[in-house]
C-alpha atoms as a PDB file:
ATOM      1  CA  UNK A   1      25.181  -7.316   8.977  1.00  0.00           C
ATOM      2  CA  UNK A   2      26.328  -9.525   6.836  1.00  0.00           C
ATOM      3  CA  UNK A   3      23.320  -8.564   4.158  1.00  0.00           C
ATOM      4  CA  UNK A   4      24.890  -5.019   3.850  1.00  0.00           C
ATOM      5  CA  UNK A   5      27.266  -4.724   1.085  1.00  0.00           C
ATOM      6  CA  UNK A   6      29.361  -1.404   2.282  1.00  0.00           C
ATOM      7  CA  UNK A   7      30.479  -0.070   5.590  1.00  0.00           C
ATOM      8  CA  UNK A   8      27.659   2.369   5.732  1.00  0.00           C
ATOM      9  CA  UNK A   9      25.135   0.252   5.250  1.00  0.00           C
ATOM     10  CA  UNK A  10      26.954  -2.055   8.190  1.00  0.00           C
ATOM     11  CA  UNK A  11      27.062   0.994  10.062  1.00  0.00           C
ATOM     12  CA  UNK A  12      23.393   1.515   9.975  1.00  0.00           C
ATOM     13  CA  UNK A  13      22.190  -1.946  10.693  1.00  0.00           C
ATOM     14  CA  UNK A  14      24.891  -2.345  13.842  1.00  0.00           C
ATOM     15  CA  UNK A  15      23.026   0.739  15.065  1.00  0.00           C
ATOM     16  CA  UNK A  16      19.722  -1.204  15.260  1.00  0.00           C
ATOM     17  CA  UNK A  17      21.088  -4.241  17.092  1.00  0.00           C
ATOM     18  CA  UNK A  18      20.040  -4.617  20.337  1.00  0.00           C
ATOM     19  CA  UNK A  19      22.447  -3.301  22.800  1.00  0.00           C
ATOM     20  CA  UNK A  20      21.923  -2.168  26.910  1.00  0.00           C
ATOM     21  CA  UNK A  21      21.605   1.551  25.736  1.00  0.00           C
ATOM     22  CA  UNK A  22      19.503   0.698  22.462  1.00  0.00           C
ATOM     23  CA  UNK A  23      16.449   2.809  22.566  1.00  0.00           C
ATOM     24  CA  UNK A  24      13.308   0.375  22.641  1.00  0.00           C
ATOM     25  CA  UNK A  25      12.325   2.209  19.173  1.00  0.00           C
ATOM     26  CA  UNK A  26      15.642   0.865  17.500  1.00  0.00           C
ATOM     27  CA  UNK A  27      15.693  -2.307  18.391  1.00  0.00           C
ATOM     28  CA  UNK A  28      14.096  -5.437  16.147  1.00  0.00           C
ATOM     29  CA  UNK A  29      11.123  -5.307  18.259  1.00  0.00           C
ATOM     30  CA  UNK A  30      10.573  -1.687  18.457  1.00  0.00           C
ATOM     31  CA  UNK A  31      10.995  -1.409  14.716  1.00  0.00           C
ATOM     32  CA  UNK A  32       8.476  -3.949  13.926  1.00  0.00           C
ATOM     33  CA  UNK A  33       5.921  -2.420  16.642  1.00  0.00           C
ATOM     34  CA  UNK A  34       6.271   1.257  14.986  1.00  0.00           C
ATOM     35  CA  UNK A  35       5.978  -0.076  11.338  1.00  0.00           C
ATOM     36  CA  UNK A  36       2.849  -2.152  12.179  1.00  0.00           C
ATOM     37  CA  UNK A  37       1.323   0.298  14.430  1.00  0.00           C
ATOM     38  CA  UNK A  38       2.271   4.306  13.587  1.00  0.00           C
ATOM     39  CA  UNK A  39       1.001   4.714   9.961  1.00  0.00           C
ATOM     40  CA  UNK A  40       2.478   8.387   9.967  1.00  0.00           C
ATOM     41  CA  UNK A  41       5.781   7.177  11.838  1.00  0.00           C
ATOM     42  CA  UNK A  42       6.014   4.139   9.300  1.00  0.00           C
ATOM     43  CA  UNK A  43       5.656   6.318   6.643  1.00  0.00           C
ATOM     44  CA  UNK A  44       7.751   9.815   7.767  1.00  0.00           C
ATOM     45  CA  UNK A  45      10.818   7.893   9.363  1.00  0.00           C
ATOM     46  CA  UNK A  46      10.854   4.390   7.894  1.00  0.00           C
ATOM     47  CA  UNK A  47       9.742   4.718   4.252  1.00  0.00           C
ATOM     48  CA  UNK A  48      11.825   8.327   3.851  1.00  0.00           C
ATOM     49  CA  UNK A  49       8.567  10.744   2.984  1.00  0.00           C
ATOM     50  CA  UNK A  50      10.585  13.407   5.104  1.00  0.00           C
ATOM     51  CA  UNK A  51       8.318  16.499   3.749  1.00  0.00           C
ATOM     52  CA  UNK A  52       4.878  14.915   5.534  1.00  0.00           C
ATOM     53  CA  UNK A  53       4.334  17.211   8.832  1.00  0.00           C
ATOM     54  CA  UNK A  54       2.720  16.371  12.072  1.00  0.00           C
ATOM     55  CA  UNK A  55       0.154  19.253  11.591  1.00  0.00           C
ATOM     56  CA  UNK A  56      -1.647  17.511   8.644  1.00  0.00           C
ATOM     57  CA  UNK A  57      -0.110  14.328   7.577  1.00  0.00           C
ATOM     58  CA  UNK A  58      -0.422  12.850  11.140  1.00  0.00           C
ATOM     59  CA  UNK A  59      -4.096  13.559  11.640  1.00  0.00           C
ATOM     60  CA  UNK A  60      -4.790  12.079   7.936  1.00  0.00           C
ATOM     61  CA  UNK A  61      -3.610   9.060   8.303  1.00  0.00           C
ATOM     62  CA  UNK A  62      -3.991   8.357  12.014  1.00  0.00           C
ATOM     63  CA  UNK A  63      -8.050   8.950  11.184  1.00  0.00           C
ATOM     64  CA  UNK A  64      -6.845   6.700   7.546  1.00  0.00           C
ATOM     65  CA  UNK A  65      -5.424   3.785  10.171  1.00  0.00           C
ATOM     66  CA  UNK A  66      -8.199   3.773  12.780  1.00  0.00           C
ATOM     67  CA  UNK A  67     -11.396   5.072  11.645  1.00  0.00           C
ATOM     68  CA  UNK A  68     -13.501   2.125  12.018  1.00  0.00           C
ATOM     69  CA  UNK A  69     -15.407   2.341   8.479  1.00  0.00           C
ATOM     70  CA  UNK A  70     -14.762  -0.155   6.220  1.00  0.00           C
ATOM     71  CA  UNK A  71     -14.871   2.171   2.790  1.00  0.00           C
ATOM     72  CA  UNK A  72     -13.022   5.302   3.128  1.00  0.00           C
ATOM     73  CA  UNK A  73     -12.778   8.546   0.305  1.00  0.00           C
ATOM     74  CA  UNK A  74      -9.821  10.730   0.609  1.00  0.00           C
ATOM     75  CA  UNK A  75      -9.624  13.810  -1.116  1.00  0.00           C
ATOM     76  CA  UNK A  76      -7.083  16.057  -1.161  1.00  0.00           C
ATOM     77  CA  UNK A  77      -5.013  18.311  -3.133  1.00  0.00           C
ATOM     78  CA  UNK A  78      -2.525  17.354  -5.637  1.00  0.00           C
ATOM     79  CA  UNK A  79       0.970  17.167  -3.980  1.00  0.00           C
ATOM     80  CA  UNK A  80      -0.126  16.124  -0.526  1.00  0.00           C
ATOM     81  CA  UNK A  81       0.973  12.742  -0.244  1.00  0.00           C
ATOM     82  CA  UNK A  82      -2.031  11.434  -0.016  1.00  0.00           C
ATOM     83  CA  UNK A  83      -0.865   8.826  -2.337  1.00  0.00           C
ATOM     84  CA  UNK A  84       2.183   8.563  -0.331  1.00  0.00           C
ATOM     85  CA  UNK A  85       0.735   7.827   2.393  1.00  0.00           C
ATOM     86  CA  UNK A  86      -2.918   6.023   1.667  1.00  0.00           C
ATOM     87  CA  UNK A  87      -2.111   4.187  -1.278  1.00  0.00           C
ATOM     88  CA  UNK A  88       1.731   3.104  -0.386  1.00  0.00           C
ATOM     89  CA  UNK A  89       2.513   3.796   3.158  1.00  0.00           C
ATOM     90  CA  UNK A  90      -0.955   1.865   4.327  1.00  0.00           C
ATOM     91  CA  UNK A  91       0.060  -1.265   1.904  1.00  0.00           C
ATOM     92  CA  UNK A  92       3.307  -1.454   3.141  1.00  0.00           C
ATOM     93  CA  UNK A  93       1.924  -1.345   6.534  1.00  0.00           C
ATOM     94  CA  UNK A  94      -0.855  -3.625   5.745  1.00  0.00           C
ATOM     95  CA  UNK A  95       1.213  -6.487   4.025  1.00  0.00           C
ATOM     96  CA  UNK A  96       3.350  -6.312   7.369  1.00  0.00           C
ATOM     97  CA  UNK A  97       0.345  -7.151   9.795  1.00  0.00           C
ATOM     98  CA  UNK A  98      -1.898  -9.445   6.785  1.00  0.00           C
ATOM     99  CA  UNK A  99       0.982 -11.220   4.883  1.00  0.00           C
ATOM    100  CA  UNK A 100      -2.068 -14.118   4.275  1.00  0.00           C
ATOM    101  CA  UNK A 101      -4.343 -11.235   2.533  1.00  0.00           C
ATOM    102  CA  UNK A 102      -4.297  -9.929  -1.219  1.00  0.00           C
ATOM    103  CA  UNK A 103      -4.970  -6.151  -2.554  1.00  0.00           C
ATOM    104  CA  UNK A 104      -6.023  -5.187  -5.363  1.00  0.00           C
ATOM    105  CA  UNK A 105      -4.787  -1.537  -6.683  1.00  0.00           C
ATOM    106  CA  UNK A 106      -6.629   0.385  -9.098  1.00  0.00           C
ATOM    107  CA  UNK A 107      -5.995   3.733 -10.987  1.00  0.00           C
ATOM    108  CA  UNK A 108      -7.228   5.367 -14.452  1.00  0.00           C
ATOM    109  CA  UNK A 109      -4.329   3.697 -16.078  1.00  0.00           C
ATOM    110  CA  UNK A 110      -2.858  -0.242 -15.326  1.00  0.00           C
ATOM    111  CA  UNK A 111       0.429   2.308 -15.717  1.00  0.00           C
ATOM    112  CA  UNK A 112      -0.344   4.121 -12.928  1.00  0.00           C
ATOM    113  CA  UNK A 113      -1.349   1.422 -11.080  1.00  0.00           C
ATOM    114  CA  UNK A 114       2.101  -0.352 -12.263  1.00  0.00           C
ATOM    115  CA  UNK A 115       3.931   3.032 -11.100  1.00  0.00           C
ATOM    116  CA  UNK A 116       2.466   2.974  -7.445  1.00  0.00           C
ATOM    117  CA  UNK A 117       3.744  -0.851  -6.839  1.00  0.00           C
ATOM    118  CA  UNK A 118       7.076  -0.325  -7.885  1.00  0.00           C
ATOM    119  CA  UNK A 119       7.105   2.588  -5.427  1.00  0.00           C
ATOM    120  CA  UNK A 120       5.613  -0.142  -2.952  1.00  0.00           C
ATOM    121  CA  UNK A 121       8.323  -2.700  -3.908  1.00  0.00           C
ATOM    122  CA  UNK A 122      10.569  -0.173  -3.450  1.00  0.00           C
ATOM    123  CA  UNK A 123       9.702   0.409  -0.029  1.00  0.00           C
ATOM    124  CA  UNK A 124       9.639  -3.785   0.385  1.00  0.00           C
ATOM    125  CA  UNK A 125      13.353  -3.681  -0.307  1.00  0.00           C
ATOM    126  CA  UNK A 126      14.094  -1.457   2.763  1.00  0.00           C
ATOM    127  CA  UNK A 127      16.899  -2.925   4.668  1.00  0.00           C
ATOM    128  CA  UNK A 128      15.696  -2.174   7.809  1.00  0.00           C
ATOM    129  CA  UNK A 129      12.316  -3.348   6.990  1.00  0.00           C
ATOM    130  CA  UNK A 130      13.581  -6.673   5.304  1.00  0.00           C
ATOM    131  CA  UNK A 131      15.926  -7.174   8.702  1.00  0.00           C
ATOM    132  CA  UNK A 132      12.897  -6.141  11.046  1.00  0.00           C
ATOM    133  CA  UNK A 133      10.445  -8.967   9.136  1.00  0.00           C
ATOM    134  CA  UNK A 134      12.606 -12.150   7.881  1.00  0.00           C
ATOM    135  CA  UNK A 135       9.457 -14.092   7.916  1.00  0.00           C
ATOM    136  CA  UNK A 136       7.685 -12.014   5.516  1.00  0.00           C
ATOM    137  CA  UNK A 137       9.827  -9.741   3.594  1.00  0.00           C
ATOM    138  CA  UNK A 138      12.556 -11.311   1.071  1.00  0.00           C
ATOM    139  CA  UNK A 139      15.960 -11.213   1.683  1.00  0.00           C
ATOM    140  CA  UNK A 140      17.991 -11.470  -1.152  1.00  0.00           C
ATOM    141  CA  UNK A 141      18.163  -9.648  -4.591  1.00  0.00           C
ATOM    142  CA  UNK A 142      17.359 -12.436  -6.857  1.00  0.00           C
ATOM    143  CA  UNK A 143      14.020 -13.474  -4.536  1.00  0.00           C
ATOM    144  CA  UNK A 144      12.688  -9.890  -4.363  1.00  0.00           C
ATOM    145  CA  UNK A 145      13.318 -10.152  -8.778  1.00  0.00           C
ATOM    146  CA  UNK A 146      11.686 -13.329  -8.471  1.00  0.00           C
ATOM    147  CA  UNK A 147       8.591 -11.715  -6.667  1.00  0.00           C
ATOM    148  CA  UNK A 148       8.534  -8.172  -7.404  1.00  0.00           C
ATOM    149  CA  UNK A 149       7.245  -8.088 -11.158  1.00  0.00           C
ATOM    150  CA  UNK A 150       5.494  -5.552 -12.974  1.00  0.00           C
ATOM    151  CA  UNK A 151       1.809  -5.588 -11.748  1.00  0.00           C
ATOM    152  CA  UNK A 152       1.786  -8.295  -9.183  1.00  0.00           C
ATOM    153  CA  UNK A 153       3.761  -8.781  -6.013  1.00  0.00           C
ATOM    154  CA  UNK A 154       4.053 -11.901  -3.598  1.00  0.00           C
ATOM    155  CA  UNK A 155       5.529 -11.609   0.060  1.00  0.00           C
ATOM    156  CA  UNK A 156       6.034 -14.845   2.314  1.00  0.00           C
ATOM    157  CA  UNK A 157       2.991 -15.934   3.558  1.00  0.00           C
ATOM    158  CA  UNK A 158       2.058 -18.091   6.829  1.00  0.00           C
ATOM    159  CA  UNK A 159       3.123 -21.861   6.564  1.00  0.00           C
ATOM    160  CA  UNK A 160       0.479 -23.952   6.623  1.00  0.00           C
ATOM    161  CA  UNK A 161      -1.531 -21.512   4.737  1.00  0.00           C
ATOM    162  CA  UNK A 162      -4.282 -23.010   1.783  1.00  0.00           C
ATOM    163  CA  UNK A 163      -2.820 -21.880  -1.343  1.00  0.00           C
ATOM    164  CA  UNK A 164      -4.560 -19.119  -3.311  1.00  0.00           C
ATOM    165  CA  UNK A 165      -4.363 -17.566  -6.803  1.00  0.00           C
ATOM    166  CA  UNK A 166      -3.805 -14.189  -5.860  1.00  0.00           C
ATOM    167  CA  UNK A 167      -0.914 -12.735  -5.250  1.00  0.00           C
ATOM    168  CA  UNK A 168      -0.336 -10.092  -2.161  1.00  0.00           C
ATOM    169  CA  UNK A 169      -0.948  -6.718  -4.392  1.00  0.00           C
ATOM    170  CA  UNK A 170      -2.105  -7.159  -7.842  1.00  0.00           C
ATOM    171  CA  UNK A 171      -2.945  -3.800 -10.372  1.00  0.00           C
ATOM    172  CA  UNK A 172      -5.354  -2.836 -12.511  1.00  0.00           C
ATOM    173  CA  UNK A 173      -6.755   0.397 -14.447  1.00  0.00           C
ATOM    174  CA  UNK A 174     -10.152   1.602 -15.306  1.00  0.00           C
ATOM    175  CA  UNK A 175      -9.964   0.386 -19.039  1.00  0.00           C
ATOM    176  CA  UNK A 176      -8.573  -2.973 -18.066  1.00  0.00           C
ATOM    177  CA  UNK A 177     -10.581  -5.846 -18.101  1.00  0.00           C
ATOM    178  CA  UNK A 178     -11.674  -7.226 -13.948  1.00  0.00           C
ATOM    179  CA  UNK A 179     -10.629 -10.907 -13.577  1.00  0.00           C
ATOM    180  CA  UNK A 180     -12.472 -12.746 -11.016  1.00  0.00           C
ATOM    181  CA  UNK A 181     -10.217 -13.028  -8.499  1.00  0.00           C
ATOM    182  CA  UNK A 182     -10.899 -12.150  -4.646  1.00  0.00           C
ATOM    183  CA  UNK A 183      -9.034  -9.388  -2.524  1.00  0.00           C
ATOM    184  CA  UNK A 184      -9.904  -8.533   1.162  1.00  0.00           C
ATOM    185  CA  UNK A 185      -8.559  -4.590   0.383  1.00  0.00           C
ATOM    186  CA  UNK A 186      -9.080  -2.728  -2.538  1.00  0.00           C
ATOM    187  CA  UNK A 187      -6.852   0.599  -3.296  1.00  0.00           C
ATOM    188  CA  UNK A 188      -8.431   3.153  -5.626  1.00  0.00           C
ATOM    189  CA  UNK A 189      -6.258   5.698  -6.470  1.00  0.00           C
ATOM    190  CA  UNK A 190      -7.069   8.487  -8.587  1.00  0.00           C
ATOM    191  CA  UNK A 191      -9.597   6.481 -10.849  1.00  0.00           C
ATOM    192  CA  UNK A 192     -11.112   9.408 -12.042  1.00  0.00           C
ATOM    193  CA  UNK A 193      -8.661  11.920 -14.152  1.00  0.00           C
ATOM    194  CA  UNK A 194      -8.546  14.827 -16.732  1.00  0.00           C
ATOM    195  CA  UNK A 195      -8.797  12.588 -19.582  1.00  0.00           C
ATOM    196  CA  UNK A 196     -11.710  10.104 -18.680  1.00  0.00           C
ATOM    197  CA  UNK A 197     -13.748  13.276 -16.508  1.00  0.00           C
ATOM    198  CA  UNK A 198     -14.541  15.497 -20.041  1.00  0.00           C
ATOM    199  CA  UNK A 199     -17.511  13.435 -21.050  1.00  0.00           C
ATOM    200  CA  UNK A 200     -20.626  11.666 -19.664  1.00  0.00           C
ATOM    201  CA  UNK A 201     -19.664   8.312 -21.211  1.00  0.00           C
ATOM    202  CA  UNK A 202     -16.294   8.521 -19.580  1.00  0.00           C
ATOM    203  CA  UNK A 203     -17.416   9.724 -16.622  1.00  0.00           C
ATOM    204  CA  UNK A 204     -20.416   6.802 -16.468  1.00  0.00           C
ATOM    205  CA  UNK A 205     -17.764   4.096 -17.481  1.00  0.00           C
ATOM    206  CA  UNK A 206     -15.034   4.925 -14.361  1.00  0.00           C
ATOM    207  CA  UNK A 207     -18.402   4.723 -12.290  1.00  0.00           C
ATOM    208  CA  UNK A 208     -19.131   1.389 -14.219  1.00  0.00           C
ATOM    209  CA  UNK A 209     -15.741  -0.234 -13.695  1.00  0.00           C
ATOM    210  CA  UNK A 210     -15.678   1.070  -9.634  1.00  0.00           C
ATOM    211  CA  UNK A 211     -18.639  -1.042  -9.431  1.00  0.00           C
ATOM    212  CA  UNK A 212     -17.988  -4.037 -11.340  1.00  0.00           C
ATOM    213  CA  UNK A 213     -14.778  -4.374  -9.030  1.00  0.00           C
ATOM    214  CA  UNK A 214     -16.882  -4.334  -5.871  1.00  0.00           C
ATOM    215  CA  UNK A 215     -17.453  -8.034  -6.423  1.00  0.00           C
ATOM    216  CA  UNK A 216     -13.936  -8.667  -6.124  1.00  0.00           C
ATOM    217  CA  UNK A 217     -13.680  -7.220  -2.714  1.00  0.00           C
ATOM    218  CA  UNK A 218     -15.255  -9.279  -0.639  1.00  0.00           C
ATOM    219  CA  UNK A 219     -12.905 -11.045   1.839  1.00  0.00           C
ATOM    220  CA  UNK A 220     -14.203 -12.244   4.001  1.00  0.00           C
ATOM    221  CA  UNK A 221     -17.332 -10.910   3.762  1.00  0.00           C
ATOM    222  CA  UNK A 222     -18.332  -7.371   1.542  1.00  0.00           C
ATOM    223  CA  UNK A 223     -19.605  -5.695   4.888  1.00  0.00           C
ATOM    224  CA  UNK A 224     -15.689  -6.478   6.392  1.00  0.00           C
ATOM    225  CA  UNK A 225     -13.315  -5.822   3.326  1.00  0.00           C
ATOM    226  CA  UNK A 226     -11.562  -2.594   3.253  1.00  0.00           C
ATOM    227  CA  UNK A 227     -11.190   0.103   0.510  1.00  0.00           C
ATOM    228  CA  UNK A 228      -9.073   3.488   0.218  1.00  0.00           C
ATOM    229  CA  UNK A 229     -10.457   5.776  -2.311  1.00  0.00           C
ATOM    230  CA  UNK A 230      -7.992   8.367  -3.134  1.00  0.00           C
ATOM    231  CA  UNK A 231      -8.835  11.225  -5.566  1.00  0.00           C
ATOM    232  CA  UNK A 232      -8.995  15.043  -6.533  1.00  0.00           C
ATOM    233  CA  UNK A 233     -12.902  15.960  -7.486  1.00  0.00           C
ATOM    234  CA  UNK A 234     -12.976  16.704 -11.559  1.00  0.00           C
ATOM    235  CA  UNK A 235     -16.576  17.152 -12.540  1.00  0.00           C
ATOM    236  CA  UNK A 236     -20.046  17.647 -10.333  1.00  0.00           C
ATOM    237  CA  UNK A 237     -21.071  14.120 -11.952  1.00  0.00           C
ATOM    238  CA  UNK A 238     -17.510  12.002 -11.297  1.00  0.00           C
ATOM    239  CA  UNK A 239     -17.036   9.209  -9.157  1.00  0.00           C
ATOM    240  CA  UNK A 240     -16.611  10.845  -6.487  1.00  0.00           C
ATOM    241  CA  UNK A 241     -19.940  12.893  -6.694  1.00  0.00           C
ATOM    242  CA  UNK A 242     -21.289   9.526  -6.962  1.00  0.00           C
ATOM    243  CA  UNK A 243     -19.757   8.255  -3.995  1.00  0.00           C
END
C-alpha cells in the first residue's frame, strides 16, 4: 500500500492482499496467473477495455493466444478492438511471460506506431499490474520516465541475462528507415492505409518495407518468431492481398 498515493487507491490494493476469504483470482498469484494466461480476461478486466464481449472478443483472441502458427493476419472492422486487443493487450501480456525478448511494432506512420506504445506504457503503469510483477514492471514514477520514452520501451529483464541492444518494444512506420536490429515478435498494425493504398507504387512499397523487416524477425530462428498482422483490406493488390 504504501505505493498508493490516496485512500482509494489504498482501498483497492488492500482488496488484493491475500486474506482467508480472498478469492484465488485476487490474490498476487491469481492476478499474475490470469494476466499471463487469459488474453481476453487480461485485456477486459485488467487493462479496462470494458466494451470487448465474450461473444466475439473472447473467441478472437483466445484463437490470437493459442493458435499454434507462428504468422498470424487479423482482419477486422474498424472499431473492434482488434488493436486493443492484438496489438496492446497481447504485448502487455507477452512482456509479462518474455521480459528477456524484444518487439518490434510497425504501422503506416512511426506516429502511429508511437501512439500504440504509449497506450502500452500506459497499461505498464497499472498499479495492480506493477504490484502483481515487481520483478519486471517498474515501480516508481521517475523509473517508468526513465524507461517509457517515445518509441522505445525497456522493462526489467532476467539477472544474469547477456546484454542486448534492443530494447523490449521498439516502433517503426512504413516510410522509416529498418535498422538492423533483431526482435523475436513483430507487431504490424495497420501498415497498409487510405493514404499509401491509392497507387501501385505505394501499394508495392508497404509490400517492400513488410518484407525488408522480415529479416529482423528472426529470434531465435525465422520458422519460431512470432508476428500479428492487424489490418482492414484497402485495395485487391494491398498487403494483405499479398499475404
Amino acid at each position: 500500500t504504501a505505493m498508493c498515493g490516496s485512500r482509494a487507491k489504498r482501498a483497492r490494493m488492500i482488496a488484493l492482499t491475500p486474506r482467508r476469504t480472498t478469492k484465488f483470482e485476487h490474490t498476487k498469484a491469481g492476478i499474475r496467473l490470469r494476466a499471463q494466461r487469459d488474453l481476453y480476461d487480461l485485456c477486459k478486466n485488467l487493462l479496462g477495455y470494458r466494451d470487448m464481449v465474450d461473444h466475439f472478443h473472447r473467441p478472437m483472441l483466445e484463437w490470437s493466444q493459442h493458435n499454434p502458427a507462428k504468422k498470424k493476419l487479423h482482419l477486422a472492422a474498424r472499431g473492434t478492438y482488434k488493436s486493443s486487443g492484438v496489438d496492446c493487450g497481447k504485448t502487455v501480456q507477452y512482456i509479462l511471460n518474455h521480459p528477456e525478448r524484444a518487439s518490434l511494432i510497425g504501422s503506416n506512420k512511426a506516429g502511429n506506431a508511437e501512439k500504440l506504445l504509449d497506450e502500452i506504457e500506459g497499461h505498464l503503469q497499472n498499479e495492480v499490474l506493477v504490484w502483481a510483477f515487481p520483478e519486471i514492471l517498474w515501480q516508481t514514477e521517475r523509473e517508468q520516465r526513465d524507461h517509457f520514452l517515445k518509441s522505445v520501451l525497456m522493462v526489467k529483464r532476467p539477472k544474469g541475462m547477456r546484454p542486448r541492444k534492443e530494447a523490449t518494444v521498439e516502433t517503426n512506420g512504413v516510410e522509416g528507415e529498418l535498422v538492423s536490429n533483431h526482435y523475436e515478435r513483430g507487431v504490424f498494425d495497420d501498415l497498409v492505409g487510405f493514404e499509401n493504398s491509392q497507387t501501385r507504387t505505394e501499394r508495392v512499397g508497404v509490400i517492400d518495407w513488410y518484407e525488408a523487416a522480415q529479416a529482423l524477425i528472426d529470434q531465435p530462428t525465422p520458422d519460431l518468431a512470432e508476428q500479428d498482422i492487424i489490418n482492414t483490406p484497402w485495395d485487391f493488390n494491398d498487403l494483405i492481398a499479398h499475404l
